[in-house]
C-alpha atoms as a PDB file:
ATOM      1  CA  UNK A   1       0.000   0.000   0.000  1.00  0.00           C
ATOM      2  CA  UNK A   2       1.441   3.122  -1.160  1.00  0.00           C
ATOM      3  CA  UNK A   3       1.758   6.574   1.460  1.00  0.00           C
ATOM      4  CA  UNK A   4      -1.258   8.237  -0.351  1.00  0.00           C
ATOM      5  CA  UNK A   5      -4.509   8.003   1.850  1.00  0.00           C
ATOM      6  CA  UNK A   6      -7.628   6.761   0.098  1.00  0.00           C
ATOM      7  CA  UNK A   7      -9.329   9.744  -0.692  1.00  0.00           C
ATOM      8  CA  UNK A   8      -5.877  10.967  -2.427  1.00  0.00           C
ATOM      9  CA  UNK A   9      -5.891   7.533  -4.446  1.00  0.00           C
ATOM     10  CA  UNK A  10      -9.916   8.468  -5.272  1.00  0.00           C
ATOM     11  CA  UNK A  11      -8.857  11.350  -6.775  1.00  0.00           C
ATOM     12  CA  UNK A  12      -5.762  10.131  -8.473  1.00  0.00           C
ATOM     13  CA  UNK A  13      -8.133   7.566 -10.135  1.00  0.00           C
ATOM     14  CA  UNK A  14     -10.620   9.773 -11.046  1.00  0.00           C
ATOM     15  CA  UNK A  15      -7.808  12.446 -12.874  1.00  0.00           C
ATOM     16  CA  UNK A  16      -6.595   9.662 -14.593  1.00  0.00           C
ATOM     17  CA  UNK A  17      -9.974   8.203 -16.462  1.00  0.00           C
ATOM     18  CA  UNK A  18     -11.173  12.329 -16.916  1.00  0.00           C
ATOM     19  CA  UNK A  19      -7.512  12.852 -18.666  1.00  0.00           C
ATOM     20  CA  UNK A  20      -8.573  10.099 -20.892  1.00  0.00           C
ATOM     21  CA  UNK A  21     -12.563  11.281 -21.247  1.00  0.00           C
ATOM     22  CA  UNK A  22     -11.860  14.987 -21.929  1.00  0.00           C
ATOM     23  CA  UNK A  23      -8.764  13.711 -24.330  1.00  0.00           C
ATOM     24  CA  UNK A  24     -11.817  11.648 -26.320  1.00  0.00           C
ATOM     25  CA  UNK A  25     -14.518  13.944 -26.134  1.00  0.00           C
ATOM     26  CA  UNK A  26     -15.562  15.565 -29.842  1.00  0.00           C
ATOM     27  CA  UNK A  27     -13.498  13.168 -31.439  1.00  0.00           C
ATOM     28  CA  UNK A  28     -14.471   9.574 -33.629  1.00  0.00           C
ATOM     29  CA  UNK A  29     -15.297   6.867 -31.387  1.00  0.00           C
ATOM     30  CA  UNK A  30     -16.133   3.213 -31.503  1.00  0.00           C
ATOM     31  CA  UNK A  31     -19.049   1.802 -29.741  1.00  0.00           C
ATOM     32  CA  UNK A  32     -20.040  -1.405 -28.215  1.00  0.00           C
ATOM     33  CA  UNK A  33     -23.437  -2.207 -27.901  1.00  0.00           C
ATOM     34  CA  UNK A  34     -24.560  -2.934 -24.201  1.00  0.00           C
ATOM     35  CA  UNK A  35     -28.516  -2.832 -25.139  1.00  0.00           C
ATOM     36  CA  UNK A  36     -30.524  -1.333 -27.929  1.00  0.00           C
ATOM     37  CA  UNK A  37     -30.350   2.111 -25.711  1.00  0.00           C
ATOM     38  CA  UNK A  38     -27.373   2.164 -24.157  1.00  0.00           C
ATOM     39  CA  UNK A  39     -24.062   1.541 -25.242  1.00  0.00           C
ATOM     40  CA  UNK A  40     -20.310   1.619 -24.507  1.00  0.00           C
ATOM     41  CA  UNK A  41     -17.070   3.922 -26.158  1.00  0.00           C
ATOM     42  CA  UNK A  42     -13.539   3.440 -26.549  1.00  0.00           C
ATOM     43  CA  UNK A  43     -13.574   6.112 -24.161  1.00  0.00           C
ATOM     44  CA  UNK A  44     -15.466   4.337 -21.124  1.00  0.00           C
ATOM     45  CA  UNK A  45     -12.566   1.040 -21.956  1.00  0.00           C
ATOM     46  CA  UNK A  46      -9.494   3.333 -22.122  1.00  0.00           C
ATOM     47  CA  UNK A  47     -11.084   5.811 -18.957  1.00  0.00           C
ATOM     48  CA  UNK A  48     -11.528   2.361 -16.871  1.00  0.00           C
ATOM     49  CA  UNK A  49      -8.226   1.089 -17.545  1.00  0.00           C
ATOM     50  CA  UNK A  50      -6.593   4.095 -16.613  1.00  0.00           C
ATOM     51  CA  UNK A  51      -8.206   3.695 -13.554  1.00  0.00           C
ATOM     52  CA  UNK A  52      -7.591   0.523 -13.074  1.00  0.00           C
ATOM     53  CA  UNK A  53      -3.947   1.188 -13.431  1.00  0.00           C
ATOM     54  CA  UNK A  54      -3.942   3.810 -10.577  1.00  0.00           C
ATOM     55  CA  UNK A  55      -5.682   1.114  -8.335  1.00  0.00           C
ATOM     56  CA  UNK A  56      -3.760  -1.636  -8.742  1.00  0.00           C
ATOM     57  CA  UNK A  57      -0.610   0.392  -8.613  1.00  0.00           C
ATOM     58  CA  UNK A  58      -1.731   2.513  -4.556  1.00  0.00           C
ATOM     59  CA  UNK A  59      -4.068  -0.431  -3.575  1.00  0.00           C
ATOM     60  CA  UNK A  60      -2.593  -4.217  -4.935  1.00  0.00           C
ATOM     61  CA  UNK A  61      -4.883  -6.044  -2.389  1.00  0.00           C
ATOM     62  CA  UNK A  62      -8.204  -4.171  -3.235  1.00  0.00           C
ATOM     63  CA  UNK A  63     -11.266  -5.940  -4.965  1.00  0.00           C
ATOM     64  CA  UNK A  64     -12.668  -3.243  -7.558  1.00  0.00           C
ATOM     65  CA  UNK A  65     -16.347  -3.650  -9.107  1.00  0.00           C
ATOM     66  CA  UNK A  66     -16.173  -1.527 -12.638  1.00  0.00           C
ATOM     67  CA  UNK A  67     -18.461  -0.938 -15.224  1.00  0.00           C
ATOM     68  CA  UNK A  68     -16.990  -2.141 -18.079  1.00  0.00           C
ATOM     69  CA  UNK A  69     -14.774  -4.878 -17.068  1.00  0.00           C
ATOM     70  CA  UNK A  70     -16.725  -6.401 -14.685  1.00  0.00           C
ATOM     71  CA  UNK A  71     -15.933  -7.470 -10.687  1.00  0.00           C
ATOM     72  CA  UNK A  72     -11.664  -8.861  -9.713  1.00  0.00           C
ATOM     73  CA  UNK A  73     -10.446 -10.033  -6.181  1.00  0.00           C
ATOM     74  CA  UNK A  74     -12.405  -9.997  -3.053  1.00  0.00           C
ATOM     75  CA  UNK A  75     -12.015  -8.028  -0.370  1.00  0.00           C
ATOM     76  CA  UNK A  76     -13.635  -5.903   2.483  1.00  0.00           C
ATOM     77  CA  UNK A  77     -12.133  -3.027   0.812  1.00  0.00           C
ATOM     78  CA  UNK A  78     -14.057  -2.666  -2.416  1.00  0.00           C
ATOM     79  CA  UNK A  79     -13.438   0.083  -5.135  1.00  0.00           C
ATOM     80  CA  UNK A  80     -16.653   0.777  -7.716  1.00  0.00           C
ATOM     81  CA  UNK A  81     -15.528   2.813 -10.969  1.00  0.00           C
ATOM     82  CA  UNK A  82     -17.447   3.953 -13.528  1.00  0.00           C
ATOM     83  CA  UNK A  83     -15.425   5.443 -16.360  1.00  0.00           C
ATOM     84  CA  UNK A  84     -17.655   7.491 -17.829  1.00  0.00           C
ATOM     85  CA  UNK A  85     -21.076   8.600 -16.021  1.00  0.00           C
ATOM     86  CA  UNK A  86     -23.235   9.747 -19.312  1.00  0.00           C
ATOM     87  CA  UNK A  87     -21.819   7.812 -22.185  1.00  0.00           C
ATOM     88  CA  UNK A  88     -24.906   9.230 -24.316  1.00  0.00           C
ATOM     89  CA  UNK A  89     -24.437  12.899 -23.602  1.00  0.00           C
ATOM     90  CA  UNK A  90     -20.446  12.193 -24.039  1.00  0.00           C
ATOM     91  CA  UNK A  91     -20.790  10.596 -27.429  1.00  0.00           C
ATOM     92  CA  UNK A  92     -24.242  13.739 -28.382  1.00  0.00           C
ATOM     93  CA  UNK A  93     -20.991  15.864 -27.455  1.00  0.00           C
ATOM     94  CA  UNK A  94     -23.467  17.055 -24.763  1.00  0.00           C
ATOM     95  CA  UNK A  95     -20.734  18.076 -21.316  1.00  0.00           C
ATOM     96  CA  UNK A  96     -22.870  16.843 -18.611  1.00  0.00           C
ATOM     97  CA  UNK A  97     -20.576  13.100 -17.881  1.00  0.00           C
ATOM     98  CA  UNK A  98     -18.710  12.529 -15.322  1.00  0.00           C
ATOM     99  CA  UNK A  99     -15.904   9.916 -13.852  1.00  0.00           C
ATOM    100  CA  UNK A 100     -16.720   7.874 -10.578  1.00  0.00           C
ATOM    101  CA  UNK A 101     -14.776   6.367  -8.094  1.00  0.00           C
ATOM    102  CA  UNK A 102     -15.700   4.944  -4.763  1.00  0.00           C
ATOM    103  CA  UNK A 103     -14.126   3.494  -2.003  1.00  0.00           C
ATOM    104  CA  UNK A 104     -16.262   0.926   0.644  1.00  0.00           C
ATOM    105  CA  UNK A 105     -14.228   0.208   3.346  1.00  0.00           C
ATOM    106  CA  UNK A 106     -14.822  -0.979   7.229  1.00  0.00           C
ATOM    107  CA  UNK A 107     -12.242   1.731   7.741  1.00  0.00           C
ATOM    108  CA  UNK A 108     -14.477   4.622   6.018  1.00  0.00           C
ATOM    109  CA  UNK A 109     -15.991   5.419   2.583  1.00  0.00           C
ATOM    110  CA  UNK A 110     -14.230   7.188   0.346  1.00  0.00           C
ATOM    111  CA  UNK A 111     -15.309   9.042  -2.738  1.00  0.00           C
ATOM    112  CA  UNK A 112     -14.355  11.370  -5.987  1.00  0.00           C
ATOM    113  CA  UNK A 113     -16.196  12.986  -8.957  1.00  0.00           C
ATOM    114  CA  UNK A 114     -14.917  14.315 -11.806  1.00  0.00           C
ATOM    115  CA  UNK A 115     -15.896  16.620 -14.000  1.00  0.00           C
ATOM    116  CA  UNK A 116     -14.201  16.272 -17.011  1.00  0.00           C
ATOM    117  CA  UNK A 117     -14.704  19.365 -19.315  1.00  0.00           C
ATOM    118  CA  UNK A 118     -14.730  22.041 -16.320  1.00  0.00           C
ATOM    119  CA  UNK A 119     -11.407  19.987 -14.594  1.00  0.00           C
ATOM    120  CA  UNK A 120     -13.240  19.540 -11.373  1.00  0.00           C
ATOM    121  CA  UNK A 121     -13.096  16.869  -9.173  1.00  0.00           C
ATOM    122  CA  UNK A 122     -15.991  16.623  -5.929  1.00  0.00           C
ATOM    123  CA  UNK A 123     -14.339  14.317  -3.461  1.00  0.00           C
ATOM    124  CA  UNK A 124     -14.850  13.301  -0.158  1.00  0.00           C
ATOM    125  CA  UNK A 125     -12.818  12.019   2.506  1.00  0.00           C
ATOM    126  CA  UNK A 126     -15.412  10.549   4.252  1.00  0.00           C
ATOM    127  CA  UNK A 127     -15.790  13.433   6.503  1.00  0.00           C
ATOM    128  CA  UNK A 128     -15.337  16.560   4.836  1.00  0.00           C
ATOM    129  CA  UNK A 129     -16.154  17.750   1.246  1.00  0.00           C
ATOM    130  CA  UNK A 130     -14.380  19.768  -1.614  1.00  0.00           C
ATOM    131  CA  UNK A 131     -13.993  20.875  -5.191  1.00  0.00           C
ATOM    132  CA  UNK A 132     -10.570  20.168  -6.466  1.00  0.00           C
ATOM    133  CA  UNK A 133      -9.981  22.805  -9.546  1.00  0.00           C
ATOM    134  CA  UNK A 134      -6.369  23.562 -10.902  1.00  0.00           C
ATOM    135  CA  UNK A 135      -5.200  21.276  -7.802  1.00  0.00           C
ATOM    136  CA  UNK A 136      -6.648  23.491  -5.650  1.00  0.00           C
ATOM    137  CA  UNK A 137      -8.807  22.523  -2.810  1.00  0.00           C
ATOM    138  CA  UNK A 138     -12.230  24.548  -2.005  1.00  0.00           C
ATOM    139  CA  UNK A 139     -14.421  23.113   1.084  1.00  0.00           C
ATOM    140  CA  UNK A 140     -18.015  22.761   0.072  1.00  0.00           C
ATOM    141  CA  UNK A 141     -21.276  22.668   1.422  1.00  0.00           C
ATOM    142  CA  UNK A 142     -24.904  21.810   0.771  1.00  0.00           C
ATOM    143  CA  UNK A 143     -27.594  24.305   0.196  1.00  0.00           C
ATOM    144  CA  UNK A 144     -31.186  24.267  -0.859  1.00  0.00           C
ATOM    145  CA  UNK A 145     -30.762  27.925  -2.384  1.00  0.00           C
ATOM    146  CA  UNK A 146     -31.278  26.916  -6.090  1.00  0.00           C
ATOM    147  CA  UNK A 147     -34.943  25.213  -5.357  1.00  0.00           C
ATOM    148  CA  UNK A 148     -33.324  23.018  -8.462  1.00  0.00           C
ATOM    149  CA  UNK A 149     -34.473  19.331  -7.991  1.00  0.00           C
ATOM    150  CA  UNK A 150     -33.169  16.685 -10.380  1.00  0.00           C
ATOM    151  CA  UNK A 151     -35.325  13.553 -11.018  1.00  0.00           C
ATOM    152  CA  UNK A 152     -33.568  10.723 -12.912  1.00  0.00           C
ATOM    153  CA  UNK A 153     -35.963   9.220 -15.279  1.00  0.00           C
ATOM    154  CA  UNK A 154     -33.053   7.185 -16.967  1.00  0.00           C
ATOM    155  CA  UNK A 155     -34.966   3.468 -15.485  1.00  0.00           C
ATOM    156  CA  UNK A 156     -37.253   1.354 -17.415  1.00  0.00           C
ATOM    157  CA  UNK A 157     -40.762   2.629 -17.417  1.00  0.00           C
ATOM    158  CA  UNK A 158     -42.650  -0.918 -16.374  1.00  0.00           C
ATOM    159  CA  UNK A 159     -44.741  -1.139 -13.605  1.00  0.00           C
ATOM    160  CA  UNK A 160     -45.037   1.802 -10.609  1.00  0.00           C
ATOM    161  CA  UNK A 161     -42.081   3.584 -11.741  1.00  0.00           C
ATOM    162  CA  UNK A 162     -42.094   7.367 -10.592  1.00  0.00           C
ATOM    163  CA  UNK A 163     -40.480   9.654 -12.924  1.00  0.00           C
ATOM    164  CA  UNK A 164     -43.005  10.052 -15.448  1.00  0.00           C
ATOM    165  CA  UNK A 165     -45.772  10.803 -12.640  1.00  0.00           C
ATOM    166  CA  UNK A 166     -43.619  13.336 -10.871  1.00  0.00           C
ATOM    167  CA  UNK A 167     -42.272  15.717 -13.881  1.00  0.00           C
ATOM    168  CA  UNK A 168     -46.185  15.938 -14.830  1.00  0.00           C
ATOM    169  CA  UNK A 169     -47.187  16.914 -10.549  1.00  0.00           C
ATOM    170  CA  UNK A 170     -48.947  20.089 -10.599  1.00  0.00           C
ATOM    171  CA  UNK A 171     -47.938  20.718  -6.765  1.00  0.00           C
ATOM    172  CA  UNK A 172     -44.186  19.598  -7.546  1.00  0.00           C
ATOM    173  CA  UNK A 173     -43.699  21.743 -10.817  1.00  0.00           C
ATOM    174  CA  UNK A 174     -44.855  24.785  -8.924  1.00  0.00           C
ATOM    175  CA  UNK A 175     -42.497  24.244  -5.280  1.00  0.00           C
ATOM    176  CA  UNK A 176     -39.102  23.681  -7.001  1.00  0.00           C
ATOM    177  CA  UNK A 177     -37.626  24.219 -10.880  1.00  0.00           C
ATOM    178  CA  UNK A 178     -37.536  20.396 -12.064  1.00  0.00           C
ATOM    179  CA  UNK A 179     -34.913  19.039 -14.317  1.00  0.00           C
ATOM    180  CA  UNK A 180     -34.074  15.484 -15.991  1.00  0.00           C
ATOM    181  CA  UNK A 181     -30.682  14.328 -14.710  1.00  0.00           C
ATOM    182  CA  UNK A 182     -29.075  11.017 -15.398  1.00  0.00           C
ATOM    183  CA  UNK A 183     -25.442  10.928 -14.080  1.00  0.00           C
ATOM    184  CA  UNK A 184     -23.511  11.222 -10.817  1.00  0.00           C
ATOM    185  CA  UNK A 185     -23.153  14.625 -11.438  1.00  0.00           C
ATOM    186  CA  UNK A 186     -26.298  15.723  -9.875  1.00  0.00           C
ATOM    187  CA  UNK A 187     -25.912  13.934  -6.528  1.00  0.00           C
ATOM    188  CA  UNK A 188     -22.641  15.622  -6.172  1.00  0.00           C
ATOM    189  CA  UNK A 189     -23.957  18.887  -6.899  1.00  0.00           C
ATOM    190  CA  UNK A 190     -26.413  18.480  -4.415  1.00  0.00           C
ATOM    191  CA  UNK A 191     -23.593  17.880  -1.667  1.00  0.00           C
ATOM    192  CA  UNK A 192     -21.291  20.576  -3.063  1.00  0.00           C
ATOM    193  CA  UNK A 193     -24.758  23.323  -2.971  1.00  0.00           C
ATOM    194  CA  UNK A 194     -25.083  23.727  -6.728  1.00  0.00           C
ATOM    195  CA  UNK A 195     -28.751  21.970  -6.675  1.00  0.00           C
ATOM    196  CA  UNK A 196     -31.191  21.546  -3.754  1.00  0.00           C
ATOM    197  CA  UNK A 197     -31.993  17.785  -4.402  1.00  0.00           C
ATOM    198  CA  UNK A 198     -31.798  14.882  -6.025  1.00  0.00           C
ATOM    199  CA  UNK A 199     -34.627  12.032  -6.904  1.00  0.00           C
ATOM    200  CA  UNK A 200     -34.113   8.601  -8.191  1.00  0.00           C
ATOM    201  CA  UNK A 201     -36.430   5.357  -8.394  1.00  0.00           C
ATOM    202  CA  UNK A 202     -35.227   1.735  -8.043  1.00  0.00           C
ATOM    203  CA  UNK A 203     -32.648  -0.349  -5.849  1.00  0.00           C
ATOM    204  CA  UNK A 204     -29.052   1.099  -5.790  1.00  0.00           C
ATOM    205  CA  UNK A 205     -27.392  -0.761  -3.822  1.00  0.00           C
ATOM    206  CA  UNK A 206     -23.694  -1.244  -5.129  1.00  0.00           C
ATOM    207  CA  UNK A 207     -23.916   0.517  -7.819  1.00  0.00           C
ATOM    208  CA  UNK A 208     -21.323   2.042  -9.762  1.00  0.00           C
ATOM    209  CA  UNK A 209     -23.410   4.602 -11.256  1.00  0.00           C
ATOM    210  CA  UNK A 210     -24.333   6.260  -7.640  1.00  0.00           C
ATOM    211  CA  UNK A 211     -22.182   4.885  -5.113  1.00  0.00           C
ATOM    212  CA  UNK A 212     -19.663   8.093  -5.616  1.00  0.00           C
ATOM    213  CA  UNK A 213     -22.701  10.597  -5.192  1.00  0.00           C
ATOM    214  CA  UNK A 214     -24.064   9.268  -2.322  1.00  0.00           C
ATOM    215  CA  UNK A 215     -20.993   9.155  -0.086  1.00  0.00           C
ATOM    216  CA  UNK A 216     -20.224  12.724  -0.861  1.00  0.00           C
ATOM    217  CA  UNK A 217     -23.561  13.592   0.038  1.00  0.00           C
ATOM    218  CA  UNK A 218     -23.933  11.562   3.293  1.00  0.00           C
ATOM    219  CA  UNK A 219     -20.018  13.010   3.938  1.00  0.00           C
ATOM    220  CA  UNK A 220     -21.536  16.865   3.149  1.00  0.00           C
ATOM    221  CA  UNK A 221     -24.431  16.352   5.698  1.00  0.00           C
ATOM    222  CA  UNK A 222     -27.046  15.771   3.056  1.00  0.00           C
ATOM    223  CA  UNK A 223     -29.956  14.250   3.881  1.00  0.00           C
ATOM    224  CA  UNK A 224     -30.184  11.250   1.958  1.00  0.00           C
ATOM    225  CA  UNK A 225     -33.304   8.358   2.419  1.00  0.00           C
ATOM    226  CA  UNK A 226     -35.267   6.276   0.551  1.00  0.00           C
ATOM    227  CA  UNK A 227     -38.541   7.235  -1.049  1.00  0.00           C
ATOM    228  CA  UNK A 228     -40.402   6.504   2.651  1.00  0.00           C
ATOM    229  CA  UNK A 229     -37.915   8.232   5.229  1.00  0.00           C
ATOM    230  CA  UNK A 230     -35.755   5.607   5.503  1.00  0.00           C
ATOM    231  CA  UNK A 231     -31.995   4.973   5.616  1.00  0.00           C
ATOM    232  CA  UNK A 232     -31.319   4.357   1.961  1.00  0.00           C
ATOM    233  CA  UNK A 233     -31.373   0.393   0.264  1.00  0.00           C
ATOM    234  CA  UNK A 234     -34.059  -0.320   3.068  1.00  0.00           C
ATOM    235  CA  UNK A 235     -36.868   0.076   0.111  1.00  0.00           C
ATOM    236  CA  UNK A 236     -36.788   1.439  -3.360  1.00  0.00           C
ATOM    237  CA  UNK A 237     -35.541   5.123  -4.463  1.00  0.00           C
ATOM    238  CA  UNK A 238     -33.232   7.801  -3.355  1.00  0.00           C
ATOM    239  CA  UNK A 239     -34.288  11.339  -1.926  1.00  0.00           C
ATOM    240  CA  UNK A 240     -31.047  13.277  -1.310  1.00  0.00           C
ATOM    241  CA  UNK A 241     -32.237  16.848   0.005  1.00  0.00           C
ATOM    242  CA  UNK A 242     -29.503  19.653   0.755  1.00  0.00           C
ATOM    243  CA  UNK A 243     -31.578  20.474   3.833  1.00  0.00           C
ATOM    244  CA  UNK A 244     -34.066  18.512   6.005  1.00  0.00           C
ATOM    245  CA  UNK A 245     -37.331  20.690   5.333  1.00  0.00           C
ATOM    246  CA  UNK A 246     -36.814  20.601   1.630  1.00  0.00           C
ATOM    247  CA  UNK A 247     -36.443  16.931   1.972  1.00  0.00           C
ATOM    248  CA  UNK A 248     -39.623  16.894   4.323  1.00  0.00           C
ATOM    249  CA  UNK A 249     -41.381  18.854   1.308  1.00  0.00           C
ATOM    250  CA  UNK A 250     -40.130  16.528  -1.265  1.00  0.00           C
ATOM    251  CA  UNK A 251     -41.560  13.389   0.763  1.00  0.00           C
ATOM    252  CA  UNK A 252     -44.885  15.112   1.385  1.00  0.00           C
ATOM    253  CA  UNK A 253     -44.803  15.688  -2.589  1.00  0.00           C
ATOM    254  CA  UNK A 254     -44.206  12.444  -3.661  1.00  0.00           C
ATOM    255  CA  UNK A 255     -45.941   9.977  -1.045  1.00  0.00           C
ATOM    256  CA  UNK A 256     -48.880  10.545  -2.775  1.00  0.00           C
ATOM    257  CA  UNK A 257     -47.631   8.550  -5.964  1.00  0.00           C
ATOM    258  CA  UNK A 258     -45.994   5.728  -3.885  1.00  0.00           C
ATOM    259  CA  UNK A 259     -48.137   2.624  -4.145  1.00  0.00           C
END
């Protein structure tokens, strides 16, 4: 194990796979088909090997879940990367992707989010939170100034799904400015005060896509639940709120579509 602490090996990794992103962005890629709508670039392989790299190289003994290439090792010390947060809007040469890498550990959490095109990075130590810009450090906090409240609709419409039903609530619409969101980015603006929330449907447990976002949220004080109040992976969804009456007014705006 190398002399850098985890959170400086979270952001190593993460500077590594957005050198590689914002070197690929605009330019001819390859694609790999994951599913008829989704899909995979050059850029998401080269970003997650790059990552890889920095791993392997600070943390040799580490189990790593990624994206692309799938789970190695085992390990109470688990890293989850994903290379490239918004592989659509990255290959519509649309900006809003990011680069994700976790840390779970018995020893702490661990987390960083990069930003390729605006060279920040959102990390988290596990107890304090900052935006890294022209390796400069700048502590951050929540705030539910904006009244901007992303939902992620980016889930398979089948069965009680809530995304639809809440970009068309009356009540919603008119008590904060609502806007369709579908990578990390948007949890860690919540925690960093750039939006006032953050909604998301489904089971999340482990995932790659949100694992980074919602450790620098629960690091930045946000309040972060499931749909009912609950600590999150209890039941379905995510509510992460910058403070705890505009999460109270998000849960008394939503209940009403839970089934």
């Amino acid at each position: 194990m190398s002399e850098l602490t985890d959170a400086e090996v979270a952001i190593k990794a993460a500077e590594a796979g957005a050198v590689v992103v914002r070197q690929k962005f605009g330019g001819a890629l390859s694609r790999y088909a994951k599913s008829p709508t989704d899909f995979a670039t050059e850029a998401d392989l080269e970003s997650e090997r790059a990552i890889l790299a920095v791993i392997r190289a600070e943390r040799p003994d580490d189990a790593v879940i990624g994206e692309e290439y799938g789970a190695t090792g085992r390990a109470a010390r688990t890293w989850l990367v994903d290379p490239l947060c918004g592989t659509l809007n990255f290959a519509a040469q649309n900006p809003l992707f990011s680069v994700n890498v976790a840390l779970r550990s018995p020893a702490g959490d661990v987390a960083a989010v990069a930003q390729p095109l605006t060279d920040e990075i959102f990390w988290t130590d596990g107890t304090t939170v900052a935006i890294r810009h022209n390796g400069i450090d700048t502590p951050a906090a929540p705030s539910a100034t904006s009244r901007l409240v992303n939902i992620d609709i980016d889930a398979p419409l089948t069965g009680d799904f809530l995304g639809g039903q809440l970009l068309t609530d009356s009540a919603l619409r008119a008590a904060f400015g609502l806007r369709v969101f579908s990578t990390t980015l948007a949890l860690a603006w919540v925690a960093v005060g750039r939006q006032a929330a953050y909604l998301t449907d489904g089971s999340l447990r482990d995932s790659v896509h949100f694992t980074a976002g919602t450790i620098l949220c629960q690091a930045a004080g946000v309040f972060v639940t499931d749909f009912h109040g609950n600590p999150l992976h209890t039941t379905r969804g995510l509510i992460a709120a910058a403070t705890p009456q505009t999460h109270h007014h998000l849960r008394t705006l939503i209940t009403p579509h839970l089934s």
